[in-house]
Protein backbone atom coordinates (compact mmCIF):
# COMPACT_ATOMS: atom_id res chain seq x y z
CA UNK A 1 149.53 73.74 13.80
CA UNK A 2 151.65 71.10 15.87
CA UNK A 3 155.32 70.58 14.24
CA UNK A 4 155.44 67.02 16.02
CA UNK A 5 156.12 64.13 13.92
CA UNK A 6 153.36 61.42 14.02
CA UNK A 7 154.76 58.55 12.30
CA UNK A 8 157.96 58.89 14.37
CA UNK A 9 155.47 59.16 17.27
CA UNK A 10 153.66 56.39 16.21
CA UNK A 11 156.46 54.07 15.49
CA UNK A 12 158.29 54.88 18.65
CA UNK A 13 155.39 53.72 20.77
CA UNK A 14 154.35 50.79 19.25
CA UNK A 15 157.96 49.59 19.16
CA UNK A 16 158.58 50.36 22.55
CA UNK A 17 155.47 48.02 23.40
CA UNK A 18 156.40 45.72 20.90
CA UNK A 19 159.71 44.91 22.41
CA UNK A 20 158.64 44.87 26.34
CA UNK A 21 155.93 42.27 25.07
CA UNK A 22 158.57 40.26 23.66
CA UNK A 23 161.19 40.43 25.76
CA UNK A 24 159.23 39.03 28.61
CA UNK A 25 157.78 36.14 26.72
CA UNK A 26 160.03 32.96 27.31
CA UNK A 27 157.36 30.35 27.09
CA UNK A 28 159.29 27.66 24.82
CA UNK A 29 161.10 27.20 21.71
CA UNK A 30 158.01 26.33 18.91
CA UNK A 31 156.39 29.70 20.77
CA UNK A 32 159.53 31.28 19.95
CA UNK A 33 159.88 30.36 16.35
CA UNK A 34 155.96 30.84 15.56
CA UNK A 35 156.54 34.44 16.75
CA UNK A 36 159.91 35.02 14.50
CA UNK A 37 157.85 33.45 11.69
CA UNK A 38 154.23 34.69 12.22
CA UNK A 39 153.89 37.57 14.62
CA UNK A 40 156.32 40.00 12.00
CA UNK A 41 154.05 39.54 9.69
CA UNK A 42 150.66 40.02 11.67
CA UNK A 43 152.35 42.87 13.35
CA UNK A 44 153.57 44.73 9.97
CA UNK A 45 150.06 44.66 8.44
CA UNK A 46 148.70 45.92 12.07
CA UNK A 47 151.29 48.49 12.00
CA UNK A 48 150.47 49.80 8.63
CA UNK A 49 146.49 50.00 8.87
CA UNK A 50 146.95 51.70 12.21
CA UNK A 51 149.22 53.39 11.38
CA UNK A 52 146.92 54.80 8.43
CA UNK A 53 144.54 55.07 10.72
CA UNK A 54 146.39 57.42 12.93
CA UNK A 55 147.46 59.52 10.31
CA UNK A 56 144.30 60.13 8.96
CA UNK A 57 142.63 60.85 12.55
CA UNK A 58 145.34 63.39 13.04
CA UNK A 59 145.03 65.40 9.86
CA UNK A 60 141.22 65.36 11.16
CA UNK A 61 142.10 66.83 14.56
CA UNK A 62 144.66 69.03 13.13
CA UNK A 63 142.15 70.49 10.75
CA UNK A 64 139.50 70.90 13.70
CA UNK A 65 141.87 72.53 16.31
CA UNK A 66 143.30 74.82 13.78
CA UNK A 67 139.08 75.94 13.15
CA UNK A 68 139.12 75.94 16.86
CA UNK A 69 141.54 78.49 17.90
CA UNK A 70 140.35 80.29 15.20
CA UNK A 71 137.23 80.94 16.20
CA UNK A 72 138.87 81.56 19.87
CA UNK A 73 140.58 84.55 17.88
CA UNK A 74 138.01 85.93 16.38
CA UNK A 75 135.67 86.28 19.46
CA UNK A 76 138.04 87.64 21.42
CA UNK A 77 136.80 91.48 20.99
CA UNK A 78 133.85 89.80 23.14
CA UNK A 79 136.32 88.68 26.05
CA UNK A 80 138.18 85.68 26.83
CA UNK A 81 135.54 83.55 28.36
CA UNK A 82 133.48 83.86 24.71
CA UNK A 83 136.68 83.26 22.95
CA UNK A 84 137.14 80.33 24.67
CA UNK A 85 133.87 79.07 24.25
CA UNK A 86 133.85 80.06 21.06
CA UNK A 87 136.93 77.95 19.92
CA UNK A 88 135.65 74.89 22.17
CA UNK A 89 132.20 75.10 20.08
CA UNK A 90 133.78 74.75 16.88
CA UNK A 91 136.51 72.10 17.56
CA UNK A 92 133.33 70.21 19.00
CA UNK A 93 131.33 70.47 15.88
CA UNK A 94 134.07 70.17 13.32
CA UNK A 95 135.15 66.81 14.95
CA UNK A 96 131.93 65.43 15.61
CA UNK A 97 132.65 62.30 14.70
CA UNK A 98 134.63 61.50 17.32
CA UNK A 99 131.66 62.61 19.69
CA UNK A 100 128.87 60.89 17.63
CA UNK A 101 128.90 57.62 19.76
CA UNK A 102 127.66 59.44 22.55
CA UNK A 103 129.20 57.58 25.67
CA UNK A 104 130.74 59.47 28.43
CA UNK A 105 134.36 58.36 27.75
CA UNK A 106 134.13 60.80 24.55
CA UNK A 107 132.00 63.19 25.78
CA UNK A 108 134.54 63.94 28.40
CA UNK A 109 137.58 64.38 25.82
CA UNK A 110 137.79 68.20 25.59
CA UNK A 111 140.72 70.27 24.31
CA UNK A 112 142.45 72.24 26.48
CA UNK A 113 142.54 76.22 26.00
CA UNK A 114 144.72 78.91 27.38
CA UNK A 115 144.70 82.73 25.94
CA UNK A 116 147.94 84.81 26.46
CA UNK A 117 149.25 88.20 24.54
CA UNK A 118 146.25 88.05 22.72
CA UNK A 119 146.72 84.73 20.81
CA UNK A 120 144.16 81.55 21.31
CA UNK A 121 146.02 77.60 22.51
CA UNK A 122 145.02 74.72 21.58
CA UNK A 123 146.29 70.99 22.59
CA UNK A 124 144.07 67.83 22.42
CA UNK A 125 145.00 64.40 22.65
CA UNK A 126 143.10 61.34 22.06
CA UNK A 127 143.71 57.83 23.05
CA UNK A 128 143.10 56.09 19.32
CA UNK A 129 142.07 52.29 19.85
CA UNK A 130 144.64 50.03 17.96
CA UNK A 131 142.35 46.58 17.94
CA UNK A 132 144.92 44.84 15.00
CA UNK A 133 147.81 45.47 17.45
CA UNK A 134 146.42 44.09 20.41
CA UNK A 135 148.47 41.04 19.84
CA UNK A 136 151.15 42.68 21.09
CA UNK A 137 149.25 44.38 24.03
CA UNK A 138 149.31 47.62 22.13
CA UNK A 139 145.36 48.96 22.83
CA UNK A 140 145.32 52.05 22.13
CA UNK A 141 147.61 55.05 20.99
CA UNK A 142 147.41 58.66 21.97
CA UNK A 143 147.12 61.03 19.09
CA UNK A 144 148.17 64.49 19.66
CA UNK A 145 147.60 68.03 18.22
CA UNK A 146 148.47 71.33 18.78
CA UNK A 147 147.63 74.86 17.40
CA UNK A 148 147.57 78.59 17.98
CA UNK A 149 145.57 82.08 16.53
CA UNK A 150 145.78 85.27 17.04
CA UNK A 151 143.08 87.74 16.07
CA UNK A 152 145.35 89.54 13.14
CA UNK A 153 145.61 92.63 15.06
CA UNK A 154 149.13 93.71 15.55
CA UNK A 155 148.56 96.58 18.33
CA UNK A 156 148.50 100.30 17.19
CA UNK A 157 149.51 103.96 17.45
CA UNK A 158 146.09 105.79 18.05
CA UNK A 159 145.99 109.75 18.27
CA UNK A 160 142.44 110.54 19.54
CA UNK A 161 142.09 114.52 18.05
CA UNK A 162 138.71 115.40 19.70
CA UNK A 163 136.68 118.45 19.57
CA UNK A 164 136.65 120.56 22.69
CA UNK A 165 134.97 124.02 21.25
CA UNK A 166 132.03 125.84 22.79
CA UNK A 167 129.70 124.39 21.14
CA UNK A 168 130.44 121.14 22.19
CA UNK A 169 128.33 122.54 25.27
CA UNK A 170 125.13 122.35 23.33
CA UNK A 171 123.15 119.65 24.56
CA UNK A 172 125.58 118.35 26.74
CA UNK A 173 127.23 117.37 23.79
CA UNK A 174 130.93 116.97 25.66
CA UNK A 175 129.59 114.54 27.97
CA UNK A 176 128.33 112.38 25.24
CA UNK A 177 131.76 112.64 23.72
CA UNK A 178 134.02 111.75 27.10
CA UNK A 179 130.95 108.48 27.07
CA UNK A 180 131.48 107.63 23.40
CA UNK A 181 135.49 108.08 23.91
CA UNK A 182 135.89 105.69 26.94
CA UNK A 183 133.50 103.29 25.28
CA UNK A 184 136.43 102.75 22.25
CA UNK A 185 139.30 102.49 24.91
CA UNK A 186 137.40 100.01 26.95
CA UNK A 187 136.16 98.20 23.63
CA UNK A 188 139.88 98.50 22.67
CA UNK A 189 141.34 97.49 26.13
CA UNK A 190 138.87 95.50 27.58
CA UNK A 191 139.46 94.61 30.97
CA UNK A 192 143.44 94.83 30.50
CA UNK A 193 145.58 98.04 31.38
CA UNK A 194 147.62 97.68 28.74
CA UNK A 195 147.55 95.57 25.21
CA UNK A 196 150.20 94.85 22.84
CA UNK A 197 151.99 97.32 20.85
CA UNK A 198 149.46 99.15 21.48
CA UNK A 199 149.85 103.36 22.63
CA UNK A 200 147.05 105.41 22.63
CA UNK A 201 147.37 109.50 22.54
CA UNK A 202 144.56 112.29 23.24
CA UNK A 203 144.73 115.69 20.77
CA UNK A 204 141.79 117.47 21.96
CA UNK A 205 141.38 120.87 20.24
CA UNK A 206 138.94 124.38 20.09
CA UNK A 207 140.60 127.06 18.27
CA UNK A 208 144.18 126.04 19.52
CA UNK A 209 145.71 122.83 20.63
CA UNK A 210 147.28 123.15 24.25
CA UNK A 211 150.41 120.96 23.75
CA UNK A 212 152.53 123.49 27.15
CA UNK A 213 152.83 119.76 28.58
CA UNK A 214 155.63 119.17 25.82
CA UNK A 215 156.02 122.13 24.26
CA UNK A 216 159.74 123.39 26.11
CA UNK A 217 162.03 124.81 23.29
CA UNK A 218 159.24 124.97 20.61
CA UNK A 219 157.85 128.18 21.49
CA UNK A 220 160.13 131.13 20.71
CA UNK A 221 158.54 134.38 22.73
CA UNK A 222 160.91 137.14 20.87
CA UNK A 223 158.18 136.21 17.92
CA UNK A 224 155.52 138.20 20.14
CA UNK A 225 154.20 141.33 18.97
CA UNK A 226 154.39 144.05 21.49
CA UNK A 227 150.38 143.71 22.00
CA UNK A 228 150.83 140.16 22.67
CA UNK A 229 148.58 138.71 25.81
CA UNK A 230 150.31 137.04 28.69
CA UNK A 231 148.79 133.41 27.72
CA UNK A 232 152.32 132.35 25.84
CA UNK A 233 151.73 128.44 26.81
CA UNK A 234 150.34 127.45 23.41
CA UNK A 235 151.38 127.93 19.62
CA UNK A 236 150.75 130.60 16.97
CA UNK A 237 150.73 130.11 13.48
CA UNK A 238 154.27 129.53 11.79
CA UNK A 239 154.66 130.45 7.82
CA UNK A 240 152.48 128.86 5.25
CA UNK A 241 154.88 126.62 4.49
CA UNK A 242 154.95 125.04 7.83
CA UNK A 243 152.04 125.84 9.16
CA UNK A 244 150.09 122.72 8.93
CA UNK A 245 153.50 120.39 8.08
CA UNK A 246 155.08 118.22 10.52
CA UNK A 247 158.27 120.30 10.27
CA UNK A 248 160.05 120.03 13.94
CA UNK A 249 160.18 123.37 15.58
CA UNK A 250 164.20 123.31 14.87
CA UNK A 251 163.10 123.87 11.29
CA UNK A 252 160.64 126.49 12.57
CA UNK A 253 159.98 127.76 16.02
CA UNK A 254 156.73 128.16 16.28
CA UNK A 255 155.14 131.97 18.26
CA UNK A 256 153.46 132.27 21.23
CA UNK A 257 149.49 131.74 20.88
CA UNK A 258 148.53 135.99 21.15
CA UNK A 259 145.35 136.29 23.53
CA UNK A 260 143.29 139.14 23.65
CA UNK A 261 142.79 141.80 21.43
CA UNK A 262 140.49 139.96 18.59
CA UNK A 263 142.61 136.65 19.44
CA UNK A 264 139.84 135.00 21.26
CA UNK A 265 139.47 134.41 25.58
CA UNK A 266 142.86 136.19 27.29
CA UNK A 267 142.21 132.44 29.59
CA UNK A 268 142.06 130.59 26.11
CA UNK A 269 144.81 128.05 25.38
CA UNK A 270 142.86 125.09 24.52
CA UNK A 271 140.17 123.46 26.11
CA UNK A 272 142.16 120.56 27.96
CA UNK A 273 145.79 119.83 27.30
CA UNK A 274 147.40 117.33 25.16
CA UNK A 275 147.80 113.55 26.17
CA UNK A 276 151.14 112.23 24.96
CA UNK A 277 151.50 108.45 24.14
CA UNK A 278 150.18 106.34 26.85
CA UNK A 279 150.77 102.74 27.30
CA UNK A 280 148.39 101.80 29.92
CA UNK A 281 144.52 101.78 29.60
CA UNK A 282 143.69 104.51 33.07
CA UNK A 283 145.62 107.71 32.17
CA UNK A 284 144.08 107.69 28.80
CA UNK A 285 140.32 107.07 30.16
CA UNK A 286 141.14 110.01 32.81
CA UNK A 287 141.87 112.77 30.23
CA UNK A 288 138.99 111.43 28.40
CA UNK A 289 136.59 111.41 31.17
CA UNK A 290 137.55 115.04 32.19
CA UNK A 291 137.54 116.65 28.72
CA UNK A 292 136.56 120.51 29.14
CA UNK A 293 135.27 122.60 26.46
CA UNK A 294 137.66 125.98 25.10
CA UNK A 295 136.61 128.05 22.39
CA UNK A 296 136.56 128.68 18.72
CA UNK A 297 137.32 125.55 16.43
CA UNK A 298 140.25 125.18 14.52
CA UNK A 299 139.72 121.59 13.01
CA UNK A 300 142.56 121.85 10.69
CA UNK A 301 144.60 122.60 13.97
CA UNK A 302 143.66 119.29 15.40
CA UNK A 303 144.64 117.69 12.51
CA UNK A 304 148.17 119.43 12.23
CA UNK A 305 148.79 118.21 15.73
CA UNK A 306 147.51 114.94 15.61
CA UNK A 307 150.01 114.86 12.60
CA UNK A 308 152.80 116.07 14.99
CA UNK A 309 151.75 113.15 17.08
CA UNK A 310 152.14 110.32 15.24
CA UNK A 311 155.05 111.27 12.82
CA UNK A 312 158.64 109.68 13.03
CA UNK A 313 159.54 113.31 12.90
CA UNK A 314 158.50 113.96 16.63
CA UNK A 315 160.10 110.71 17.60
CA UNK A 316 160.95 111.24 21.78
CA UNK A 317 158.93 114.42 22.19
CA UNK A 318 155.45 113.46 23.54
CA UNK A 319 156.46 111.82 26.56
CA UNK A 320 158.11 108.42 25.36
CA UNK A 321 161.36 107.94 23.77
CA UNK A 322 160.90 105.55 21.07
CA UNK A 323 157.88 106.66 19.90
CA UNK A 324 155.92 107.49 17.55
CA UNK A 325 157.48 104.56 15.99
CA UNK A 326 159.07 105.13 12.13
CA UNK A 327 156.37 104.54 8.90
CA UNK A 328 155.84 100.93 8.39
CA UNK A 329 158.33 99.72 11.48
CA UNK A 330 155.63 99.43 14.10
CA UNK A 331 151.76 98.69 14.32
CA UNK A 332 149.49 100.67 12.07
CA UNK A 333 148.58 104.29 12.83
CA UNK A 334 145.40 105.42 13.67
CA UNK A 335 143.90 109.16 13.78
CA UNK A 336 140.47 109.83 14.88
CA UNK A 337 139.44 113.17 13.49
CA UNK A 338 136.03 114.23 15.95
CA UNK A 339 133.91 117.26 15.73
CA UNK A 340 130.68 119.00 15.92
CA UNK A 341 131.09 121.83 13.57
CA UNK A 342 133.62 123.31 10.55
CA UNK A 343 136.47 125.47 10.82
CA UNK A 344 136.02 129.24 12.46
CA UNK A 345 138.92 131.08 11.81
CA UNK A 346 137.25 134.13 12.57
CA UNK A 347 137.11 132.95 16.43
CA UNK A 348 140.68 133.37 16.80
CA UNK A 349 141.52 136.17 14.34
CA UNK A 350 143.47 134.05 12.25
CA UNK A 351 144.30 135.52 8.74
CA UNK A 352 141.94 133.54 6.82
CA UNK A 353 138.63 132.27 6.09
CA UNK A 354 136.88 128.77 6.24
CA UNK A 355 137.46 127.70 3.10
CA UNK A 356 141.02 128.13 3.02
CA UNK A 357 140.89 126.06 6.66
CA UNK A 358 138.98 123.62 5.22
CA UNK A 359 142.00 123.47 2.48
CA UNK A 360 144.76 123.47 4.84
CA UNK A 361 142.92 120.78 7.16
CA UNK A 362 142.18 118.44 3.72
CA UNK A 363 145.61 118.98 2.94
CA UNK A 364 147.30 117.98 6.10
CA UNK A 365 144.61 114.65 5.85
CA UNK A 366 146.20 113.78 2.56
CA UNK A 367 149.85 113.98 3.69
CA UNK A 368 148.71 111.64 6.74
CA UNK A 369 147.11 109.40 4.35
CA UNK A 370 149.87 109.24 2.03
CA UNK A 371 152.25 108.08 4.83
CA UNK A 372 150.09 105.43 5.72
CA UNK A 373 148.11 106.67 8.46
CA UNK A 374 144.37 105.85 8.49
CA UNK A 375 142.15 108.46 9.22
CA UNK A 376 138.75 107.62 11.14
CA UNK A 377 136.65 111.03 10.52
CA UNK A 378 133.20 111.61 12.53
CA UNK A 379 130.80 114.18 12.49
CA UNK A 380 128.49 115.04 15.54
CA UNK A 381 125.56 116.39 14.27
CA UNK A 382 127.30 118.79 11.75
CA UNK A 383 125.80 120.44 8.69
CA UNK A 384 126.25 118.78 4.83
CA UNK A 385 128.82 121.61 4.14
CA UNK A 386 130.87 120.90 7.62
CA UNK A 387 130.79 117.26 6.14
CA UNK A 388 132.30 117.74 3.09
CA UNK A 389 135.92 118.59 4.32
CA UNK A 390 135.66 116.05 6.83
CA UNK A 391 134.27 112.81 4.39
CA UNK A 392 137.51 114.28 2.36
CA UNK A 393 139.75 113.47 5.31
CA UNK A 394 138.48 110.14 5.75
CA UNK A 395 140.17 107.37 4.33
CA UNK A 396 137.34 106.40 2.85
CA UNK A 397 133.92 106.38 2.67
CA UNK A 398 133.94 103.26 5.39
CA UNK A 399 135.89 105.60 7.60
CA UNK A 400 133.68 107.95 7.69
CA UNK A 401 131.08 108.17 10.43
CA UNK A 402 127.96 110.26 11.53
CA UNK A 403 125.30 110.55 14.28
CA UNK A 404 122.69 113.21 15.96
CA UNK A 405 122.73 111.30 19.20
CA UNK A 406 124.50 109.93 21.97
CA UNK A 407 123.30 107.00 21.53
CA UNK A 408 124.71 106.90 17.96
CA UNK A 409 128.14 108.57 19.09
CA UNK A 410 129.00 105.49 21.15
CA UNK A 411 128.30 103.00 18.88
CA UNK A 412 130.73 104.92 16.36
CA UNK A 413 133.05 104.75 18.98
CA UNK A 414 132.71 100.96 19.84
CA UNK A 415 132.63 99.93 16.33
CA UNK A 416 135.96 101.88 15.39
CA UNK A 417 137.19 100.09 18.69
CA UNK A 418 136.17 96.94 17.64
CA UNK A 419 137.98 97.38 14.13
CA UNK A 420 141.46 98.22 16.04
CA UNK A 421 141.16 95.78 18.52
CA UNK A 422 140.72 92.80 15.96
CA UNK A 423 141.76 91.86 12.40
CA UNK A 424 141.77 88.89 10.27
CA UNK A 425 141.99 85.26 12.31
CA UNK A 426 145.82 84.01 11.48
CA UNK A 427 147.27 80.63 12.78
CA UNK A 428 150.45 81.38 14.54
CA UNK A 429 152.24 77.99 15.18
């Protein structure tokens, strides 16, 4: 929306004209005193229907730039050359009347475009004919507009938690997953490395979520039973009060992750480590594109530490200082809950059974939930009674998503991209 002034405009041109017309003419006194007694008048009714004129042209344009870079924004999930096309489409048909003569001189009047930061341009200018001024040699006067859109999205905080178990070897089912993964980062992304405010983390888990990339000080090894494995990278289970909380291990250390003896592969400790926040587009699509199946799956684990990821709480400890950002201070957060299967506890010899994972996992959903966070669940080709905990994590029944086939994976994938990358069209200025 421009913020110029068009009757100041206006008026300052055709007065400017005006005056250089007069100020030349010297052509006798009766010339002289017709124009003090005539040419006011003729020129003050000119003025005022053009004037009018103008004014009413320009709300027109206004109104069909602002649908212009509209458009622009809401295409641009398809790329910059569509939004651009987009928005030139519209401001053509919304001011059509200004293209319905046909000749080349309006044909050729286009508004000019530009896309930056993710918001849509617009300027146009068009040379209004003035025939009641041209008296005073005043033909025509340009008529200016300017507006900008952006597509509503503000950026976001994404925490990927992905499902790395065994089973996820089925079928190849991994390598439809590290496919259906890069498709929403390069949906997301598009051809950019990096978009703003926008930070992107990966939480893969099996039966244990292999955070030794950040985990210094949180792991304290005295908590080791003597029969404890020598795998002491990854986390055990704290209390039941913290064990699926976003308590900072200075409230409770958390105990090495025991391997062997009934506690699953003595070369276990997750599938493929944890990727901390990550502004750029390329380290993210790496870690996706070499995910590697574990063992066991501990869903509600994922969900604890994609928890850990994206609370203020953990502020400075997954590899940037200032994030995750505080609740309701920085673009919306986002965590994609993935899997193929329900909880086995069993795998792992934790001390309880799938129903009470399927408690603490719906529970650690709801806390997530309550702070704001929206939860994107989907099921890979996963039993009714797998889906129940995992429709109960979703924030609703529009977040919820699920597929049998590859195919149907990366759609999911693009479509939840799709919904990051844009929101609701907004004029900017």
């Amino acid at each position: 929306m421009s913020t110029a002034d068009p009757e100041a405009d206006f008026f300052s041109i055709v007065t400017g004209k005006v005056m250089k017309r007069f100020l030349k003419d010297r052509s006798g006194n009766f010339a002289i005193l017709s124009a003090i007694v005539m040419v006011p008048l003729i020129i003050s009714i000119g003025v005022a229907v053009e004037y009018r004129r103008a004014v009413n042209l320009r709300t027109m344009l206004q109104s069909s730039l602002d649908a212009g870079v509209l458009a622009g924004a809401k295409a641009l999930s398809s790329g910059e050359s569509q939004a651009m096309q987009a928005a030139l489409d519209m401001f053509k048909a919304d001011a059509k009347e200004i293209y319905d003569d046909g000749s080349i001189e309006a044909l050729a009047l286009k508004p000019t475009f530009t896309i930056a930061d993710g918001i849509v341009s617009g300027a146009f200018s068009y040379p209004m004919k003035t025939p009641l001024l041209n008296i005073v040699s005043v033909k025509e006067v340009p008529v200016g507009v300017t507006s900008a859109a952006d597509s509503g999205g503000s950026g976001v905080e994404l925490a990927m938690v992905v499902d790395v178990s065994s089973s996820m070897e089925d079928d190849d089912k991994i390598k439809d997953l590290r496919k259906s993964a890069v498709a929403l980062i390069d949906t997301l992304y598009k051809t950019a490395e990096t978009r703003k405010d926008t930070w992107v983390s990966v939480v893969p888990f099996d039966g244990r979520v292999n955070v030794s990339d950040y985990s210094t000080g949180w792991i304290d090894k005295n908590l080791a039973p003597s029969n404890a494995g020598t795998n002491m990278n990854c986390t055990g289970l704290r209390s039941t009060t913290n064990r699926t909380s976003d308590a900072l291990p200075e409230v409770e250390k958390f105990p090495p992750y025991l391997t062997g003896n009934n506690y699953g592969s003595s070369s276990t400790c997750g599938g493929t480590k944890v990727r901390g926040w990550s502004f750029e587009k390329t380290p993210i699509r790496n870690i996706l594109l070499n995910l590697k199946t574990g063992y066991g799956t501990s869903i509600w684990e994922g969900a604890a530490w994609g928890h850990r990821m994206l609370s203020p709480k953990w502020k400075g400890r997954w590899g940037k200082a200032d994030l995750p950002h505080d609740y309701g201070k920085g673009p919306p957060k986002v965590l994609i809950l993935m899997t193929d299967g329900e909880n086995t506890p069993g795998d792992y010899g934790d001390p309880f059974n799938t129903s009470a994972a399927n408690l603490m996992q719906e529970a650690t959903c709801a806390e997530m939930k309550k702070n704001g966070i929206t939860i994107f669940a989907v099921a890979f080709d996963i039993s009714d009674s797998a889906a129940k905990p995992l429709k109960n994590c979703a924030s609703s029944l529009k977040h919820y998503f699920s597929s049998t086939t590859s195919v149907g994976m990366t759609e999911i994938f693009k479509q939840i991209g799709a919904s990051l990358s844009t929101g609701k069209p907004r004029l900017v200025k």
